[in-house]
PDB file of N, CA and C in Angstrom:
ATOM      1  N   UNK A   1     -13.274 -11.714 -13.417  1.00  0.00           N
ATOM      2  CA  UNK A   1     -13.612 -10.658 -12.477  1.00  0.00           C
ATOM      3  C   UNK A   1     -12.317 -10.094 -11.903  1.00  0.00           C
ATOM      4  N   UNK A   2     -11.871  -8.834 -11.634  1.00  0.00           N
ATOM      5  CA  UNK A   2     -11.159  -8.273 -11.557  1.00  0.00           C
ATOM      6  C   UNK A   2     -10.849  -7.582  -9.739  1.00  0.00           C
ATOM      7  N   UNK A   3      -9.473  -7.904  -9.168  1.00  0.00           N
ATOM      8  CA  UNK A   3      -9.996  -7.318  -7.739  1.00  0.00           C
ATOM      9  C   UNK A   3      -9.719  -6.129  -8.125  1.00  0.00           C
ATOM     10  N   UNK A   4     -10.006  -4.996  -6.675  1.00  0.00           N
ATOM     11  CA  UNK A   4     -10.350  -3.882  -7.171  1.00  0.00           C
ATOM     12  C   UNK A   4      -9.665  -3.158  -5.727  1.00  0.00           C
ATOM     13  N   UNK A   5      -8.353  -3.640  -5.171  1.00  0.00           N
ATOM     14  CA  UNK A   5      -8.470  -3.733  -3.883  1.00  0.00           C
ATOM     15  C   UNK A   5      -7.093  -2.126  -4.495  1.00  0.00           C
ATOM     16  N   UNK A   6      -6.513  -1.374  -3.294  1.00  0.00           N
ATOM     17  CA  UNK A   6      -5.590  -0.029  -3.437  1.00  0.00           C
ATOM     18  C   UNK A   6      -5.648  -0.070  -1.789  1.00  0.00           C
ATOM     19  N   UNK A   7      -4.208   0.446  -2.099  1.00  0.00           N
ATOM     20  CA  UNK A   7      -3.861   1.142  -0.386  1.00  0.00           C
ATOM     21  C   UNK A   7      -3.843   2.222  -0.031  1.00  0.00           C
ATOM     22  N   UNK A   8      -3.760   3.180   0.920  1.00  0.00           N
ATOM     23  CA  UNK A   8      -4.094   4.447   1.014  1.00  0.00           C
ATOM     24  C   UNK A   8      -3.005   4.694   2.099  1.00  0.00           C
ATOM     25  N   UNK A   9      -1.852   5.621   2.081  1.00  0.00           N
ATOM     26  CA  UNK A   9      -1.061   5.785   2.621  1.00  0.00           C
ATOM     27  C   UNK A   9      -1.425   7.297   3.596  1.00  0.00           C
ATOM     28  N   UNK A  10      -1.091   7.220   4.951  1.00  0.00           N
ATOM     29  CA  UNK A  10      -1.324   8.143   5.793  1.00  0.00           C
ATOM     30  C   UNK A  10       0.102   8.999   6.190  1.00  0.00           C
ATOM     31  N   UNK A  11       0.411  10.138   5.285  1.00  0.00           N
ATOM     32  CA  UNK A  11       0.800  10.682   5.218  1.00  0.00           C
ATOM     33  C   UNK A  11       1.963  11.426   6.514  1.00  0.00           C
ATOM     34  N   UNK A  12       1.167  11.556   7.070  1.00  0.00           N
ATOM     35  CA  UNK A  12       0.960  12.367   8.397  1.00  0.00           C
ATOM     36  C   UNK A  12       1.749  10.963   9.222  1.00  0.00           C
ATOM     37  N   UNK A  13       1.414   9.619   9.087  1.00  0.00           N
ATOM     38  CA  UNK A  13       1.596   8.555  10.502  1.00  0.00           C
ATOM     39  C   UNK A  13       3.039   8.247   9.516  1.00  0.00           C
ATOM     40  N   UNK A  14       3.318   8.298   8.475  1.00  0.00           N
ATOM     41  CA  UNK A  14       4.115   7.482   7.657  1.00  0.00           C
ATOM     42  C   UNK A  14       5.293   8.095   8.086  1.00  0.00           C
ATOM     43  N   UNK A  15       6.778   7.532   8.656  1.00  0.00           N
ATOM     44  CA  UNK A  15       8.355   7.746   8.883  1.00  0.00           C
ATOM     45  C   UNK A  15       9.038   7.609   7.749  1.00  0.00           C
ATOM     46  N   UNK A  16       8.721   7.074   6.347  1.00  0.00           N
ATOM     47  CA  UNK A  16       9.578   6.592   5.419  1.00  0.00           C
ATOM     48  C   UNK A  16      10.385   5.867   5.710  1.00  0.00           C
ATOM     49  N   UNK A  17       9.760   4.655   6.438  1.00  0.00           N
ATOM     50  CA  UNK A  17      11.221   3.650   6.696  1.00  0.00           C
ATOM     51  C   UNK A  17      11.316   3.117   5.394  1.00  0.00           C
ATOM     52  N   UNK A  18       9.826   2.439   4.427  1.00  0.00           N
ATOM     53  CA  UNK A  18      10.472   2.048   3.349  1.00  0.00           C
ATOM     54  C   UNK A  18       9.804   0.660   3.283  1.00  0.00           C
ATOM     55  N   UNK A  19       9.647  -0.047   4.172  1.00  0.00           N
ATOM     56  CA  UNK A  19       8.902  -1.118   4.273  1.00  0.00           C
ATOM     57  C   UNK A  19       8.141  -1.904   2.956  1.00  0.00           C
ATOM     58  N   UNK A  20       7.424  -0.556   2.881  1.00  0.00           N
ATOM     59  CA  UNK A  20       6.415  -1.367   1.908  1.00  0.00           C
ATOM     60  C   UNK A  20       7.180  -1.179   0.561  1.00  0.00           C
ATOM     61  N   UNK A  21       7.877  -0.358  -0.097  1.00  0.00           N
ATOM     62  CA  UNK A  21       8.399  -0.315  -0.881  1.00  0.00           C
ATOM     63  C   UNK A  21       9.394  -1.786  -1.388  1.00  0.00           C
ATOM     64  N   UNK A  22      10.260  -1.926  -0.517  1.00  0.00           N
ATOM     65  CA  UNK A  22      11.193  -3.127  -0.167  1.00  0.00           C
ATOM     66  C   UNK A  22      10.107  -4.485  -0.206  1.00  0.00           C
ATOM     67  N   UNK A  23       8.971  -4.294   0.162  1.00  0.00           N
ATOM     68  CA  UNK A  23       7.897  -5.765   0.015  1.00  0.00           C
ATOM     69  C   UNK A  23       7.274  -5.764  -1.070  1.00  0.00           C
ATOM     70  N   UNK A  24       6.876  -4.246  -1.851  1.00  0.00           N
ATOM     71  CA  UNK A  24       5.972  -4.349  -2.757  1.00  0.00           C
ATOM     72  C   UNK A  24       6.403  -3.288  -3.854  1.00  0.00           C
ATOM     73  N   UNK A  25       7.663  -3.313  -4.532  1.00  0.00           N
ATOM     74  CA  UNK A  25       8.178  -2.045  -5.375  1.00  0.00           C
ATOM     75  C   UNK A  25       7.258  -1.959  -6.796  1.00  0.00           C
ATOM     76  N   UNK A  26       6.462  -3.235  -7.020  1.00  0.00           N
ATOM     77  CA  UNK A  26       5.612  -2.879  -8.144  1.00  0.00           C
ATOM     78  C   UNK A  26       4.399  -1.772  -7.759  1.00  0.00           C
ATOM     79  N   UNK A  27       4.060  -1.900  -6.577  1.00  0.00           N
ATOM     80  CA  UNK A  27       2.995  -0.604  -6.247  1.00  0.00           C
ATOM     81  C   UNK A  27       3.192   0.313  -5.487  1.00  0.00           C
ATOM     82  N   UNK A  28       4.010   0.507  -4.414  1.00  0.00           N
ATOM     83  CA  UNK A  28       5.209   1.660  -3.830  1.00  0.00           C
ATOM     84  C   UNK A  28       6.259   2.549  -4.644  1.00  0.00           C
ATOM     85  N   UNK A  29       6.410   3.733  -4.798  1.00  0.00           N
ATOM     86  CA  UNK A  29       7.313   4.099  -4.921  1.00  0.00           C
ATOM     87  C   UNK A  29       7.620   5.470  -4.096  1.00  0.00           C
ATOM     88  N   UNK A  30       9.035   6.238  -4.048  1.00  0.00           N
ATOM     89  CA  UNK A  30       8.912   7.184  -3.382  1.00  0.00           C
ATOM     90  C   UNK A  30       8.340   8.255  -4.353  1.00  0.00           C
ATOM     91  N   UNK A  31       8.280   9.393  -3.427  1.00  0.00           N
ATOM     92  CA  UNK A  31       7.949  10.891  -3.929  1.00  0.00           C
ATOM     93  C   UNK A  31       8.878  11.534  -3.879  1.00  0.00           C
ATOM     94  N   UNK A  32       8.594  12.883  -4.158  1.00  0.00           N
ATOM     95  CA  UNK A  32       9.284  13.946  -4.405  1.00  0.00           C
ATOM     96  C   UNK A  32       9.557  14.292  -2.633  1.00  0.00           C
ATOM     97  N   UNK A  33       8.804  14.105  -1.713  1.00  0.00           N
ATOM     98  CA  UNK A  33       9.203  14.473  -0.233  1.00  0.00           C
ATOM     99  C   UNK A  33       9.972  13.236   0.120  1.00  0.00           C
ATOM    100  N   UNK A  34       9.881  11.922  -0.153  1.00  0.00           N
ATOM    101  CA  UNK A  34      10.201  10.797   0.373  1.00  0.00           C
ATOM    102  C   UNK A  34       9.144  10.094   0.925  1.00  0.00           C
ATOM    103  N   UNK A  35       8.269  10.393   0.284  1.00  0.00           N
ATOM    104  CA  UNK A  35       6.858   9.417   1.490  1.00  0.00           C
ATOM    105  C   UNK A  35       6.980   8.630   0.248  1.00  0.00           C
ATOM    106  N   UNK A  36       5.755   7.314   0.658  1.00  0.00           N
ATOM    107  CA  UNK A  36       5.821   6.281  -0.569  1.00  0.00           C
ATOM    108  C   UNK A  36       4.394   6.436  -1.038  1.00  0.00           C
ATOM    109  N   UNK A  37       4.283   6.448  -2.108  1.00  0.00           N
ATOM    110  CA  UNK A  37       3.253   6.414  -2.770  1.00  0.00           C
ATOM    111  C   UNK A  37       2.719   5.740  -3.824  1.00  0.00           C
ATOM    112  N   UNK A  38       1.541   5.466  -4.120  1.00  0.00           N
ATOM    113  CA  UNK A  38       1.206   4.341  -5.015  1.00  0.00           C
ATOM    114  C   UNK A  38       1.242   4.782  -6.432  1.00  0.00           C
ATOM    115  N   UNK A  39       1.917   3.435  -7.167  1.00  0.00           N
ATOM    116  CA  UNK A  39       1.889   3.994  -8.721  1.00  0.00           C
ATOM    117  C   UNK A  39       0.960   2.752  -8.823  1.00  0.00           C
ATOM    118  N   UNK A  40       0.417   3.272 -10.375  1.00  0.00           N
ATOM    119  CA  UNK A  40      -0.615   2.688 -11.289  1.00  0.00           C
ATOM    120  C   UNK A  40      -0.058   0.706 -11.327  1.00  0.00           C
ATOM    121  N   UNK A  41      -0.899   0.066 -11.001  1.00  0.00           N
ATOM    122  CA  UNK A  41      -0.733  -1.194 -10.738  1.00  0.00           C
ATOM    123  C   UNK A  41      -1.615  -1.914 -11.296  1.00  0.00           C
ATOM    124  N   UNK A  42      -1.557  -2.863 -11.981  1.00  0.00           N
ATOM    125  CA  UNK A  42      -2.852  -4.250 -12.212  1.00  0.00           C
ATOM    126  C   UNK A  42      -3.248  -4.782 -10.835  1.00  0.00           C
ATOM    127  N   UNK A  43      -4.902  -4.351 -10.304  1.00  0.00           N
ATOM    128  CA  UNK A  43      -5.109  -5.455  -8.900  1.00  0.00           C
ATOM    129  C   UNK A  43      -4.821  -6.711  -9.549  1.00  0.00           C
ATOM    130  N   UNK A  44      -5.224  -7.173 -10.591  1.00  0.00           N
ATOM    131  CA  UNK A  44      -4.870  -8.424 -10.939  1.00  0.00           C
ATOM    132  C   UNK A  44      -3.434  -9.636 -10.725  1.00  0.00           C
ATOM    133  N   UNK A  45      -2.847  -8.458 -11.465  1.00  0.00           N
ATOM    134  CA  UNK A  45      -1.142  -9.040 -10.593  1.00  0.00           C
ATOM    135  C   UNK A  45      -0.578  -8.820  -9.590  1.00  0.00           C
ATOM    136  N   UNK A  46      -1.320  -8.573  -8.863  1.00  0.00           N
ATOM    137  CA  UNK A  46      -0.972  -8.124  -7.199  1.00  0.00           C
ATOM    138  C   UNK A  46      -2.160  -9.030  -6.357  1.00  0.00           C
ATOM    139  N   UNK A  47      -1.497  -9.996  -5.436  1.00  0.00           N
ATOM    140  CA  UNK A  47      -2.531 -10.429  -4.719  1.00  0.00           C
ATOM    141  C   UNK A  47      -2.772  -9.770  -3.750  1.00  0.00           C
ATOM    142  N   UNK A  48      -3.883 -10.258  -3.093  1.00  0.00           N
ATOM    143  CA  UNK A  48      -4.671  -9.467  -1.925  1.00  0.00           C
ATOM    144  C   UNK A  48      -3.565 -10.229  -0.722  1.00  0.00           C
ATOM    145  N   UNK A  49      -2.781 -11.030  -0.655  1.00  0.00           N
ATOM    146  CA  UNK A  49      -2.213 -11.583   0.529  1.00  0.00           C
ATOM    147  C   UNK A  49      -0.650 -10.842   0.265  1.00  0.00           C
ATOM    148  N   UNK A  50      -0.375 -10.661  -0.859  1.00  0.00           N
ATOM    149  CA  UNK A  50       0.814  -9.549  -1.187  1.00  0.00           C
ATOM    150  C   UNK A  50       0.601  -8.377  -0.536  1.00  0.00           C
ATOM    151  N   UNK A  51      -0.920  -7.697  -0.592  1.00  0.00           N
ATOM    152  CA  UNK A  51      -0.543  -6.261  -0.772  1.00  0.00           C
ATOM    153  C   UNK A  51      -0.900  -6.515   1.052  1.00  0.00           C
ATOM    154  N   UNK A  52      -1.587  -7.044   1.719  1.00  0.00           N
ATOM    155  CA  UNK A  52      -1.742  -7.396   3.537  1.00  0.00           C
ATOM    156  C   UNK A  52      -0.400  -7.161   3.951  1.00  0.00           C
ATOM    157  N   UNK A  53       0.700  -8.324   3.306  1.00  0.00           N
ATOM    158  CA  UNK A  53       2.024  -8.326   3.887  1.00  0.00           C
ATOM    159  C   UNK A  53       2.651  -6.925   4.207  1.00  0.00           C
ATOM    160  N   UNK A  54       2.067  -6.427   3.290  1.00  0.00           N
ATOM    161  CA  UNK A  54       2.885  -4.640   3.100  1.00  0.00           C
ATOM    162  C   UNK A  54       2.052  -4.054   4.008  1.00  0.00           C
ATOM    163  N   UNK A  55       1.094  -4.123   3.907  1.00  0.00           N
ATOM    164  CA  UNK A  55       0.400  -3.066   5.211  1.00  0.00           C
ATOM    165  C   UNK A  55       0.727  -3.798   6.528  1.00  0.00           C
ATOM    166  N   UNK A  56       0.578  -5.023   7.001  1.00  0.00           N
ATOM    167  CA  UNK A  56       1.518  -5.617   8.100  1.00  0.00           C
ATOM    168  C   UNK A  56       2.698  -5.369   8.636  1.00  0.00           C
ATOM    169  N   UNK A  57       3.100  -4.751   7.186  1.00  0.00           N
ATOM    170  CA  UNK A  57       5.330  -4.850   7.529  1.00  0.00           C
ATOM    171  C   UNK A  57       5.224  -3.225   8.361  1.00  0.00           C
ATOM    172  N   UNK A  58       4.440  -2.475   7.773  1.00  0.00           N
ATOM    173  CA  UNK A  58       4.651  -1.082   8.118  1.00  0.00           C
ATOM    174  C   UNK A  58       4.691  -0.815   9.793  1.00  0.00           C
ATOM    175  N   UNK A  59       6.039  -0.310   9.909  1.00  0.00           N
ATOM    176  CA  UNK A  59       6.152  -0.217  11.409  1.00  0.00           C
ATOM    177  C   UNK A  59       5.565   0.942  12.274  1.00  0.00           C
ATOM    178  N   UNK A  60       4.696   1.527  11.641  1.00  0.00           N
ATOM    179  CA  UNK A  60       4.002   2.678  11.980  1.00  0.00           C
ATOM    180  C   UNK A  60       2.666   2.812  12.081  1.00  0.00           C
ATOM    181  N   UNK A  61       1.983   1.499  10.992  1.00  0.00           N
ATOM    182  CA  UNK A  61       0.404   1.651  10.313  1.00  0.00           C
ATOM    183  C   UNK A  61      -0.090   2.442   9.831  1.00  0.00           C
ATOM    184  N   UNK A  62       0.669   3.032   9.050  1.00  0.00           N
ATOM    185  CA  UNK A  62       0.655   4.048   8.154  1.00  0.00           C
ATOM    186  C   UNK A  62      -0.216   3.442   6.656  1.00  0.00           C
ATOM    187  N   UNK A  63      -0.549   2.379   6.429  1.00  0.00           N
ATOM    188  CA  UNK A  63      -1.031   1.369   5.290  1.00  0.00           C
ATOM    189  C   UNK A  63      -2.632   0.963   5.925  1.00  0.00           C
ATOM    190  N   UNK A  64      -3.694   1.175   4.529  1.00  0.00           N
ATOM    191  CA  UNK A  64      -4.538   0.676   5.131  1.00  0.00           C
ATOM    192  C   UNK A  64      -4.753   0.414   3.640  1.00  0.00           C
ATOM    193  N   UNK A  65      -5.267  -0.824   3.455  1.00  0.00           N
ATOM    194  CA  UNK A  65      -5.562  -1.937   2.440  1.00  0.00           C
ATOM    195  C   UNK A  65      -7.347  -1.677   2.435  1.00  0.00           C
ATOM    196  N   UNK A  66      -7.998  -1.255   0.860  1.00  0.00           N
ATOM    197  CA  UNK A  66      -9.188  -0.825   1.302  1.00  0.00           C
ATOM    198  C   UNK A  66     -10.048  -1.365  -0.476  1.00  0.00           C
ATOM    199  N   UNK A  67     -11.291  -1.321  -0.303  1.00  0.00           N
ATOM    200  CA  UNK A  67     -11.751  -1.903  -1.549  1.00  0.00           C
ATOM    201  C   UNK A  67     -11.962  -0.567  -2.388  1.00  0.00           C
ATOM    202  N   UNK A  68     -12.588  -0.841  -3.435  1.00  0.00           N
ATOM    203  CA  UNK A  68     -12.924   0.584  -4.631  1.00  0.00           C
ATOM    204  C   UNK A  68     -14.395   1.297  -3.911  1.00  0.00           C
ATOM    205  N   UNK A  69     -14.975   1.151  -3.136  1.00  0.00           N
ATOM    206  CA  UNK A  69     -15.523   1.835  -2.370  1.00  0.00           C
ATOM    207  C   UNK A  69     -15.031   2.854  -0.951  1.00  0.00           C
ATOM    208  N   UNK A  70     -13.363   2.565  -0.768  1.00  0.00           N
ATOM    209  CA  UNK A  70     -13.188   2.760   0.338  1.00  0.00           C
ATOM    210  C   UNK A  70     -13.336   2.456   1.664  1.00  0.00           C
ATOM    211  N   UNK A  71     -13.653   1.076   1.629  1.00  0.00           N
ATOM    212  CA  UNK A  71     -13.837   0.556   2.567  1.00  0.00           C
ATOM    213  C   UNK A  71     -12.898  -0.119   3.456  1.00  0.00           C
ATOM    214  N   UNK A  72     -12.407   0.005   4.206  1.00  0.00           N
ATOM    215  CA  UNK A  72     -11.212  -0.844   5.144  1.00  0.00           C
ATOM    216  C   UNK A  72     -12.027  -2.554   5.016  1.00  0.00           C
ATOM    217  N   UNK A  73     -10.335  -2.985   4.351  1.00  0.00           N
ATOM    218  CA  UNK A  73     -10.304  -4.345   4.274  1.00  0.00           C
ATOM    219  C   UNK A  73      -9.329  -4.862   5.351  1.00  0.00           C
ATOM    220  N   UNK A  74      -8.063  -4.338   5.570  1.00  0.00           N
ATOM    221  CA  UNK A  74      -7.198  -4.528   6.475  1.00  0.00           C
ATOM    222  C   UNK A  74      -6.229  -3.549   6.581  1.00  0.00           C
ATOM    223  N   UNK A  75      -5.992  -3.534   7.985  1.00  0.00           N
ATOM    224  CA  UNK A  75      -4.832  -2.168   8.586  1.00  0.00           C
ATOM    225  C   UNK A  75      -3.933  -2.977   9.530  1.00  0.00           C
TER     226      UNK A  75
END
């Protein structure tokens, strides 16, 4: 069974400090503005207590950790 978990970055709250990138560069990367954004990832090789740490680190709460329904799992 496969998790199915993605983060959803808030654009608008996000400073680009970088945080999550620096915790999680397999599913962060920057953009073309400098915000971070998610590239194509296995949930599988990414744990669910990996991808928390990154929405935790963010000094803004700009990260919200959510299931394939969209549902808030953790912010």
């Amino acid at each position: 069974m496969s998790n199915r978990w993605s983060v959803v970055v808030d654009r608008e709250q996000c400073f680009s400090f970088g945080m999550c990138i620096e915790t999680l560069p397999r599913v962060f990367v920057w953009d073309e503005e400098d915000k971070p954004v998610i590239q194509p990832f296995d949930p599988d090789a990414i744990s669910l207590d990996e991808l928390k740490e990154a929405v935790d680190g963010c000094p803004r709460a700009a990260l919200t950790l959510v299931d394939e329904e969209g549902r808030t799992l953790w912010s």
